[in-house]
Structures are given as C-alpha cells and as structure tokens.
C-alpha atoms as a PDB file:
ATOM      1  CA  UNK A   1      20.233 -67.330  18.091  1.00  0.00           C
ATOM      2  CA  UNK A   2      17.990 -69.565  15.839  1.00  0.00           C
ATOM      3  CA  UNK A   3      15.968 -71.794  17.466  1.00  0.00           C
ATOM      4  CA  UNK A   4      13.866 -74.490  14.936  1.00  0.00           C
ATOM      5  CA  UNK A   5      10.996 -76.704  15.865  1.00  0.00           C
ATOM      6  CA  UNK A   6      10.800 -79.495  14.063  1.00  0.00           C
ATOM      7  CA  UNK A   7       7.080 -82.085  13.657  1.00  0.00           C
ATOM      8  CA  UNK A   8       7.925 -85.513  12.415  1.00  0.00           C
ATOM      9  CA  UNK A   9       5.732 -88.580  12.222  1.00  0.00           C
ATOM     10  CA  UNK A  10       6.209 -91.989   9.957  1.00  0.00           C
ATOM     11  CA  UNK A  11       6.134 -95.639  10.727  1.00  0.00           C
ATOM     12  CA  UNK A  12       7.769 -96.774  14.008  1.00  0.00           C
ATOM     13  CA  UNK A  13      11.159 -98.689  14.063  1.00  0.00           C
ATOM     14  CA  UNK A  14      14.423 -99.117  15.725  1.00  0.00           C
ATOM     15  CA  UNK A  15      16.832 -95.746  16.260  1.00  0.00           C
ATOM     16  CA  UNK A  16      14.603 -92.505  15.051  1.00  0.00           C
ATOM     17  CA  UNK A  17      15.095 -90.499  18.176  1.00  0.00           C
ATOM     18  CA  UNK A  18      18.641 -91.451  17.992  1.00  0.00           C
ATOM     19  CA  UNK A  19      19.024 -90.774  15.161  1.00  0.00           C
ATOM     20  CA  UNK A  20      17.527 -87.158  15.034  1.00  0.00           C
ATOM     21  CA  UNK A  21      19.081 -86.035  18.414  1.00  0.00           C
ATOM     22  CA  UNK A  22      22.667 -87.507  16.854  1.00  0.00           C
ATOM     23  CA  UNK A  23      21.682 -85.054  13.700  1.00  0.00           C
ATOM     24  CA  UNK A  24      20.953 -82.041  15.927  1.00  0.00           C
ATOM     25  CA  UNK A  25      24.337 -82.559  17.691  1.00  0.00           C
ATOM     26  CA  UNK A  26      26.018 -82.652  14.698  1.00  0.00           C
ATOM     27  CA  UNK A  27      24.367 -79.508  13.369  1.00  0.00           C
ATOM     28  CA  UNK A  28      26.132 -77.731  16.681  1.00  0.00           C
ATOM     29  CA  UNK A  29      22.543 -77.313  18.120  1.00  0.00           C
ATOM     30  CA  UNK A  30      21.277 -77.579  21.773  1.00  0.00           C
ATOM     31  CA  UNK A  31      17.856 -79.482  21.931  1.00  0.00           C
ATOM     32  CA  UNK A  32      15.773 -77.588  24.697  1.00  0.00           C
ATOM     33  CA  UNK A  33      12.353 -79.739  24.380  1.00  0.00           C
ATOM     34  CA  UNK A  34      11.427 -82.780  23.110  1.00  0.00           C
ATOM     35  CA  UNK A  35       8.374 -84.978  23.485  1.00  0.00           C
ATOM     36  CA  UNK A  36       7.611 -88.202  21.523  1.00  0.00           C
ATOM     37  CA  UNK A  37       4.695 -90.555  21.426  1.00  0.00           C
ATOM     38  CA  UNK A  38       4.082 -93.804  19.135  1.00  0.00           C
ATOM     39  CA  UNK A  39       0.747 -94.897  18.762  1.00  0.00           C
ATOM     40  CA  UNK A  40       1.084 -98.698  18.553  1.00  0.00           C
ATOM     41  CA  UNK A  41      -2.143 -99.278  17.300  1.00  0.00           C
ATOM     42  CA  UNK A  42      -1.367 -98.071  13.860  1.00  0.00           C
ATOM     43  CA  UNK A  43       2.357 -98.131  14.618  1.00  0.00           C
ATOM     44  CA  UNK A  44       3.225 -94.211  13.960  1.00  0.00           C
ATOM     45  CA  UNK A  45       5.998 -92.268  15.874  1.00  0.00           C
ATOM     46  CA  UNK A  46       5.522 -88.965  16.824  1.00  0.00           C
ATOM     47  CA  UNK A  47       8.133 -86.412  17.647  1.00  0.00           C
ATOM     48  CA  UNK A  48       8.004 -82.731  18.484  1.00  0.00           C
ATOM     49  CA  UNK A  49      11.759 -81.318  19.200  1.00  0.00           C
ATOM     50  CA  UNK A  50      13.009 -77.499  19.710  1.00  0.00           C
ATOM     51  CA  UNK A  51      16.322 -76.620  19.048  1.00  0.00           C
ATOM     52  CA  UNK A  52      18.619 -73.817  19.672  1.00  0.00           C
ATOM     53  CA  UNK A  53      21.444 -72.893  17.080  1.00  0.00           C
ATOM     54  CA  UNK A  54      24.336 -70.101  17.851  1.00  0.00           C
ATOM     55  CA  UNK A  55      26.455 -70.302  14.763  1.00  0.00           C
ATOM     56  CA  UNK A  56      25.767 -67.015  12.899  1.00  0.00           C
ATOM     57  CA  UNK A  57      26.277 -69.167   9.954  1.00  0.00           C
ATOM     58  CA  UNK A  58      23.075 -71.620  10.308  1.00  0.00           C
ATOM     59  CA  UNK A  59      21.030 -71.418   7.897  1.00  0.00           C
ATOM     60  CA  UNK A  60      17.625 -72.795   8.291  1.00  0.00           C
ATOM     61  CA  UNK A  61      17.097 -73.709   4.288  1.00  0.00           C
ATOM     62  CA  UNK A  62      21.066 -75.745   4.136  1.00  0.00           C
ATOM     63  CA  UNK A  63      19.609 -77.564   7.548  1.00  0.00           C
ATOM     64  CA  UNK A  64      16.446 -78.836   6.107  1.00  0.00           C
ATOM     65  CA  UNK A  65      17.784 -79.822   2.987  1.00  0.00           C
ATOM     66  CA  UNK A  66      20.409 -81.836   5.010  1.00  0.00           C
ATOM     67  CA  UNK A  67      17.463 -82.943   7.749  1.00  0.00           C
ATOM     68  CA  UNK A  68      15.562 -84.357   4.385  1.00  0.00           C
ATOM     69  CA  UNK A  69      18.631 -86.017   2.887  1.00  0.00           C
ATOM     70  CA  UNK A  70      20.116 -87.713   5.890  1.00  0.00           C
ATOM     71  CA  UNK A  71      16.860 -88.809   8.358  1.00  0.00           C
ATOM     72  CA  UNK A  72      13.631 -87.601   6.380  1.00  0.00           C
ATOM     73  CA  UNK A  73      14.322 -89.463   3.350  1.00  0.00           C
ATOM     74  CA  UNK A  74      15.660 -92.641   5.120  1.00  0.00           C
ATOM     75  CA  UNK A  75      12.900 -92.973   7.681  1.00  0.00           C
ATOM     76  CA  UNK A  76      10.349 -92.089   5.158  1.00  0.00           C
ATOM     77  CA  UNK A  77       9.210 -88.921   7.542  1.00  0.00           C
ATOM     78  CA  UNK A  78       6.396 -86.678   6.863  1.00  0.00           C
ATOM     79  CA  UNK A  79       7.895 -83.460   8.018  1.00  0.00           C
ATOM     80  CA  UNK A  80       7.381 -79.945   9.155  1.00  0.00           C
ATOM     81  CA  UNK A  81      10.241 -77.239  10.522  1.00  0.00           C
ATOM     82  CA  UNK A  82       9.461 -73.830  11.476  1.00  0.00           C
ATOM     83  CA  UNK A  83      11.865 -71.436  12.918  1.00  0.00           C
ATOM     84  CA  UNK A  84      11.890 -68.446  14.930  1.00  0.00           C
ATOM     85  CA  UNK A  85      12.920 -66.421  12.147  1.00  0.00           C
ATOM     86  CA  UNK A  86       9.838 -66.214  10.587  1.00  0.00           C
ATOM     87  CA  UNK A  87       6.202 -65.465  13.016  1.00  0.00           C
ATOM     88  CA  UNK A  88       3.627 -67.823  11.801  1.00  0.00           C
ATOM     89  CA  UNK A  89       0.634 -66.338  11.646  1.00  0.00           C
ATOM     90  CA  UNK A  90      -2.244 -67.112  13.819  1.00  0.00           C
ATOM     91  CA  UNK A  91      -5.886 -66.387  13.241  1.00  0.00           C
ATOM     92  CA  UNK A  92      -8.212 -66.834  16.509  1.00  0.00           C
ATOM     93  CA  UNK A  93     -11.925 -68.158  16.138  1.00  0.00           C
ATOM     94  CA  UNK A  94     -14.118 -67.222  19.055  1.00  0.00           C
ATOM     95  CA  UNK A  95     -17.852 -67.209  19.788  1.00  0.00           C
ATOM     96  CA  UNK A  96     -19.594 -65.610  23.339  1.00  0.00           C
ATOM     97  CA  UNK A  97     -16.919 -67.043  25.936  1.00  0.00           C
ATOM     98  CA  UNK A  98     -13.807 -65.044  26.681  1.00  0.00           C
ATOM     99  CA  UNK A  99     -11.453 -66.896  29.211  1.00  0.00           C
ATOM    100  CA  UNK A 100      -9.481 -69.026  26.515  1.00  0.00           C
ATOM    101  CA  UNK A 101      -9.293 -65.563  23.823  1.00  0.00           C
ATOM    102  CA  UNK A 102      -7.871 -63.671  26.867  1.00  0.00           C
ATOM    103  CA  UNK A 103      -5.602 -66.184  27.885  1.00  0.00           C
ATOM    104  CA  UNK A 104      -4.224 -66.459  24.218  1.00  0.00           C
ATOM    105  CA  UNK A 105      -3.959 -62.584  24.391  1.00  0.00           C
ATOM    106  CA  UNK A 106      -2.292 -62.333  27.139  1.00  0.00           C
ATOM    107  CA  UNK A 107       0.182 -64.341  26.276  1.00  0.00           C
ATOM    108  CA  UNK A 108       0.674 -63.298  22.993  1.00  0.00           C
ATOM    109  CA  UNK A 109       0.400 -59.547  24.451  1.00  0.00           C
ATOM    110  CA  UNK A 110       3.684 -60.775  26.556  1.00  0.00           C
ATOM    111  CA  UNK A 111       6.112 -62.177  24.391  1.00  0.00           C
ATOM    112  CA  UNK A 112       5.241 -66.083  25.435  1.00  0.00           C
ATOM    113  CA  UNK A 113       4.278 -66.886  21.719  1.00  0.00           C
ATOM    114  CA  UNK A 114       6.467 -65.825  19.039  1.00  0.00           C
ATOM    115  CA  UNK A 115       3.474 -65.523  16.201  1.00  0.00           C
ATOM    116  CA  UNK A 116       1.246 -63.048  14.793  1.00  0.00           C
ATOM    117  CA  UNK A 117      -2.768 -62.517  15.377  1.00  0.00           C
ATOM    118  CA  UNK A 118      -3.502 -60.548  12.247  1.00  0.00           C
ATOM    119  CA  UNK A 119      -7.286 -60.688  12.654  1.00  0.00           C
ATOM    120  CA  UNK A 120      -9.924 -62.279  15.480  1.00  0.00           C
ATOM    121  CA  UNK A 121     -13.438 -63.450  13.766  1.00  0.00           C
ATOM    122  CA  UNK A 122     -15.910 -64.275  15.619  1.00  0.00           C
ATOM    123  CA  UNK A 123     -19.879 -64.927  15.419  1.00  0.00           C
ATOM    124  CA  UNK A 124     -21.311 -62.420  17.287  1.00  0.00           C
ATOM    125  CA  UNK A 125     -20.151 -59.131  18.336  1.00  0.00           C
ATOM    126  CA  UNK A 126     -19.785 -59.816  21.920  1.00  0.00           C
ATOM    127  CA  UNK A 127     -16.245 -60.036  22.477  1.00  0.00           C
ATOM    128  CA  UNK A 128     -15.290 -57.425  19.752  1.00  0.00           C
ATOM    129  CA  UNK A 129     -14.281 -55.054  23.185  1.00  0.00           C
ATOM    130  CA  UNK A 130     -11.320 -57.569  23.997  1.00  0.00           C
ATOM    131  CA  UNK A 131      -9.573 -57.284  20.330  1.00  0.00           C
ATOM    132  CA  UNK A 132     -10.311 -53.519  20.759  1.00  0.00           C
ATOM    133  CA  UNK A 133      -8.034 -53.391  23.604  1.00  0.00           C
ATOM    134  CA  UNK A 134      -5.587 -55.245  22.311  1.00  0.00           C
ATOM    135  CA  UNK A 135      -5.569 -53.393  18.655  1.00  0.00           C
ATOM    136  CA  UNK A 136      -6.586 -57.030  17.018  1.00  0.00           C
ATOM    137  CA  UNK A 137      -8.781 -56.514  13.789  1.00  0.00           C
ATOM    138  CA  UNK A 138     -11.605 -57.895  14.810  1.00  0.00           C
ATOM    139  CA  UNK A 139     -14.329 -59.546  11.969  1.00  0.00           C
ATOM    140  CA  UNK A 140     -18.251 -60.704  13.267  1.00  0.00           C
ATOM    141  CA  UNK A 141     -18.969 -63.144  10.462  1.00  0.00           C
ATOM    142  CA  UNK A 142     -22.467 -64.014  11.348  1.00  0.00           C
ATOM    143  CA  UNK A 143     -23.277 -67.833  11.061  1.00  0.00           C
ATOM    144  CA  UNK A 144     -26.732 -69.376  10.633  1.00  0.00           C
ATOM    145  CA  UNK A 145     -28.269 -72.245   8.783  1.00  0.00           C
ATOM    146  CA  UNK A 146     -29.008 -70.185   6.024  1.00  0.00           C
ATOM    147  CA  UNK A 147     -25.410 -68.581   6.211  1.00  0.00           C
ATOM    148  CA  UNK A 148     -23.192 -70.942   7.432  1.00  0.00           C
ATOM    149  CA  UNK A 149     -21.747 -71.614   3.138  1.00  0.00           C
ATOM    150  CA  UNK A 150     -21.741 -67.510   2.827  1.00  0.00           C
ATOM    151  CA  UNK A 151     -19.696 -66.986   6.346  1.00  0.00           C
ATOM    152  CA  UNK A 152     -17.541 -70.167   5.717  1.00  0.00           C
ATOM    153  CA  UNK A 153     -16.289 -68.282   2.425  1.00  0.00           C
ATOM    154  CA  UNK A 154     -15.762 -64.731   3.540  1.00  0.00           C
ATOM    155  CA  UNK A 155     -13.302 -66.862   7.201  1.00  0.00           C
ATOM    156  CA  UNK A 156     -11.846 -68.330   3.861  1.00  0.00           C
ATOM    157  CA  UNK A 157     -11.017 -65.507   1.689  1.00  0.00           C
ATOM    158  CA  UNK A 158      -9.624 -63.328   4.940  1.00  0.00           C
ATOM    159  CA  UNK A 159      -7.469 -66.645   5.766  1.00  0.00           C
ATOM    160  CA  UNK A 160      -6.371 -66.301   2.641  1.00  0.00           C
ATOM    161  CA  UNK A 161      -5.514 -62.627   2.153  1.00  0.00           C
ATOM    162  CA  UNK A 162      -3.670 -62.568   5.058  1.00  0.00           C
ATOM    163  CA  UNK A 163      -1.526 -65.995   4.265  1.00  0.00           C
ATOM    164  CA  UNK A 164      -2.560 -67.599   7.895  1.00  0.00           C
ATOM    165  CA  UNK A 165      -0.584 -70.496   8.652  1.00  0.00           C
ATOM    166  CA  UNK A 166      -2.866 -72.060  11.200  1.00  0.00           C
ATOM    167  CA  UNK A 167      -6.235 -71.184  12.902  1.00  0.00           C
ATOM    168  CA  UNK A 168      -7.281 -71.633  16.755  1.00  0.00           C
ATOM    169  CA  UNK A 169     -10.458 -71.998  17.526  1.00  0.00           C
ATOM    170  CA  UNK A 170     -10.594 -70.857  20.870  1.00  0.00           C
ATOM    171  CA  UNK A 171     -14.370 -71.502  22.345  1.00  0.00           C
ATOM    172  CA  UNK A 172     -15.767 -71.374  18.746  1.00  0.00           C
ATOM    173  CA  UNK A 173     -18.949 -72.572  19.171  1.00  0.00           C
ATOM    174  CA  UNK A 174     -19.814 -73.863  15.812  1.00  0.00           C
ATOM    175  CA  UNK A 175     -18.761 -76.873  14.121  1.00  0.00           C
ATOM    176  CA  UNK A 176     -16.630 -76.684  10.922  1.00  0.00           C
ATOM    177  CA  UNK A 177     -17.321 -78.260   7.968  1.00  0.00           C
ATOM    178  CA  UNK A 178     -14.544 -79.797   5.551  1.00  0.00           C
ATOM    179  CA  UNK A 179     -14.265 -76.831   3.148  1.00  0.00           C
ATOM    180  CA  UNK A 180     -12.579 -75.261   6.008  1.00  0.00           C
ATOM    181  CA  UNK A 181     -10.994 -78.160   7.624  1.00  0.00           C
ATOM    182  CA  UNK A 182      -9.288 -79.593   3.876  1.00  0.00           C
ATOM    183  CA  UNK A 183      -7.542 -75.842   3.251  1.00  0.00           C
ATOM    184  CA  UNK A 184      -6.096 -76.270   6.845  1.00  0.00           C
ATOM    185  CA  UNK A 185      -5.751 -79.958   7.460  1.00  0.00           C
ATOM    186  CA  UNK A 186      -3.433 -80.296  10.634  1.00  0.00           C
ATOM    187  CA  UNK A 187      -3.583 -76.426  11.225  1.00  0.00           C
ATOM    188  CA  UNK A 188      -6.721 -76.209  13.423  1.00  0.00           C
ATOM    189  CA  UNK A 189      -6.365 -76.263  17.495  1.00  0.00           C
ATOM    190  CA  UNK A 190      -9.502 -76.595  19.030  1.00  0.00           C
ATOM    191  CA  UNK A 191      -9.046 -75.206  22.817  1.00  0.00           C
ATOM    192  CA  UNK A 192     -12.403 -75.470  24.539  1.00  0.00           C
ATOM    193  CA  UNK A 193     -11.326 -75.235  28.466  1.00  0.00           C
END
C-alpha cells in the first residue's frame, strides 16, 4: 500500500476541496485524514490530506504530474507530496530539557513516525545519555555569543551531509537566526511543551 500526504495552500475560492477529494477518488485512493483551514485575513486555503493507494500500479511520480496538471496548475497551488515510500529525514535540536526529545523517541522508537533521526545536536552535553540509548548520533555544538556564526555553520554542514529534509527543534533553547531559517524555510517545528 502507498499512502501520500499531500500540503497545498493558494488563494481561496469556490470548489478546491472538491475538487482535490474528486481527484483522489479518481486516482482509486481512500483519503484517511484531512484537515483544512483558510485564513480570511489574507484569503489563503490550507489543506493537509493523507491518502491510501492499493493498486500495485500507482506510481507516485505519474500521480503528481497528473495532481500538477489537473488541480495544481488550475488553482495556482503551491504544493508539496511526500509518500511513504521514501522516510524523510528528521534532524532533532535539543538543549537541557528532555520530555519533548523522549517523547519524539519514543515514538519514533515505535513505529508511530515513518522518518529517519540520522543525528540529535544539541548545546550542551546533557542529554547526550538519551541518544545513547537509543543508538542516535548525537553532536554537542556549543553555542555562545562569540560562537553562535561558528556552531550555526558546522548544524549547517551536518544538515547538509546528511540531506535532512526538515529539522525539529524540540526544547532548543536558542533562537535561530535566518542563515538557518532561509536553507529550511517551512521545514522547522518548534515544539516547546
């Protein structure tokens, strides 16, 4: 089974989510989530959908081109679909505080998120026990006044060398400045509860 998530947002108007859900049926696929949100203010829809696929002949590339030639183009999307075929990968940010790392590891450690945790940094050294235990690399990148430029390179070039998709800062405790922010714009979570 495939199963595809797809992120849409554009301008608001008359028959998008009826016209997606319409596109999934045809595409013999079961929609098993979907939440959407327009902010009227600056009148943008938002949709997040999962879908489920059981054809062994979907193909993830033949349904996005279709899904940008039939609704993406039309509605003037901006567009994102990932699919369970391929992990994204997932590095974790943490400082001192351990509750929201273990609950991400825990989860992860069960199955719950389909992704992969190639490497923990952190700050200090405090928490380097936890990614121990669950055979994480684990990286203390020191950050200070004086270092903060130095240590916001070396997060950059081990984002980079191990092609993460998105970063989660879970309890980071220090604020990140745009070098880091413009190479991942819309691929930082922030968790802080």
């Amino acid at each position: 089974m495939n199963k595809i998530t797809i992120l849409i947002h554009c301008n608001d108007k008359p028959n998008i989510i009826a016209s997606v859900t319409n596109f999934i049926a045809q595409q013999n696929g079961n929609i098993v989530y979907i939440d959407q949100h327009v902010d009227r203010e600056q009148n943008i829809f938002f949709m997040r959908l999962e879908s489920e696929f059981t054809s062994e002949a979907f193909s993830t590339n033949a349904f996005k081109d279709a899904f940008k030639n039939v609704l993406a183009d039309n509605f003037d999307m901006k567009w994102r679909i990932y699919s369970s075929e391929k992990k994204p990968k997932m590095a974790l940010f943490i400082s001192k505080y351990d509750h929201c790392l273990y609950d991400l590891l825990g989860r992860y450690n069960s199955g719950e998120l389909n992704l992969e945790i190639p490497f923990i940094i952190s700050n200090h050294n405090t928490l380097k026990t936890i990614a121990d235990n669950f055979n994480i690399p684990f990286y203390h990148i020191p950050v200070t006044k004086d270092t903060k430029a130095k240590a916001e390179d070396d997060q950059l070039k081990l984002l980079e060398e191990h092609n993460i998709d998105f970063i989660v800062l879970a309890r980071y405790m220090q604020i990140v400045s745009a070098k880091l922010i413009d190479k991942y714009t819309n691929k930082i979570i922030n968790i802080h509860h």
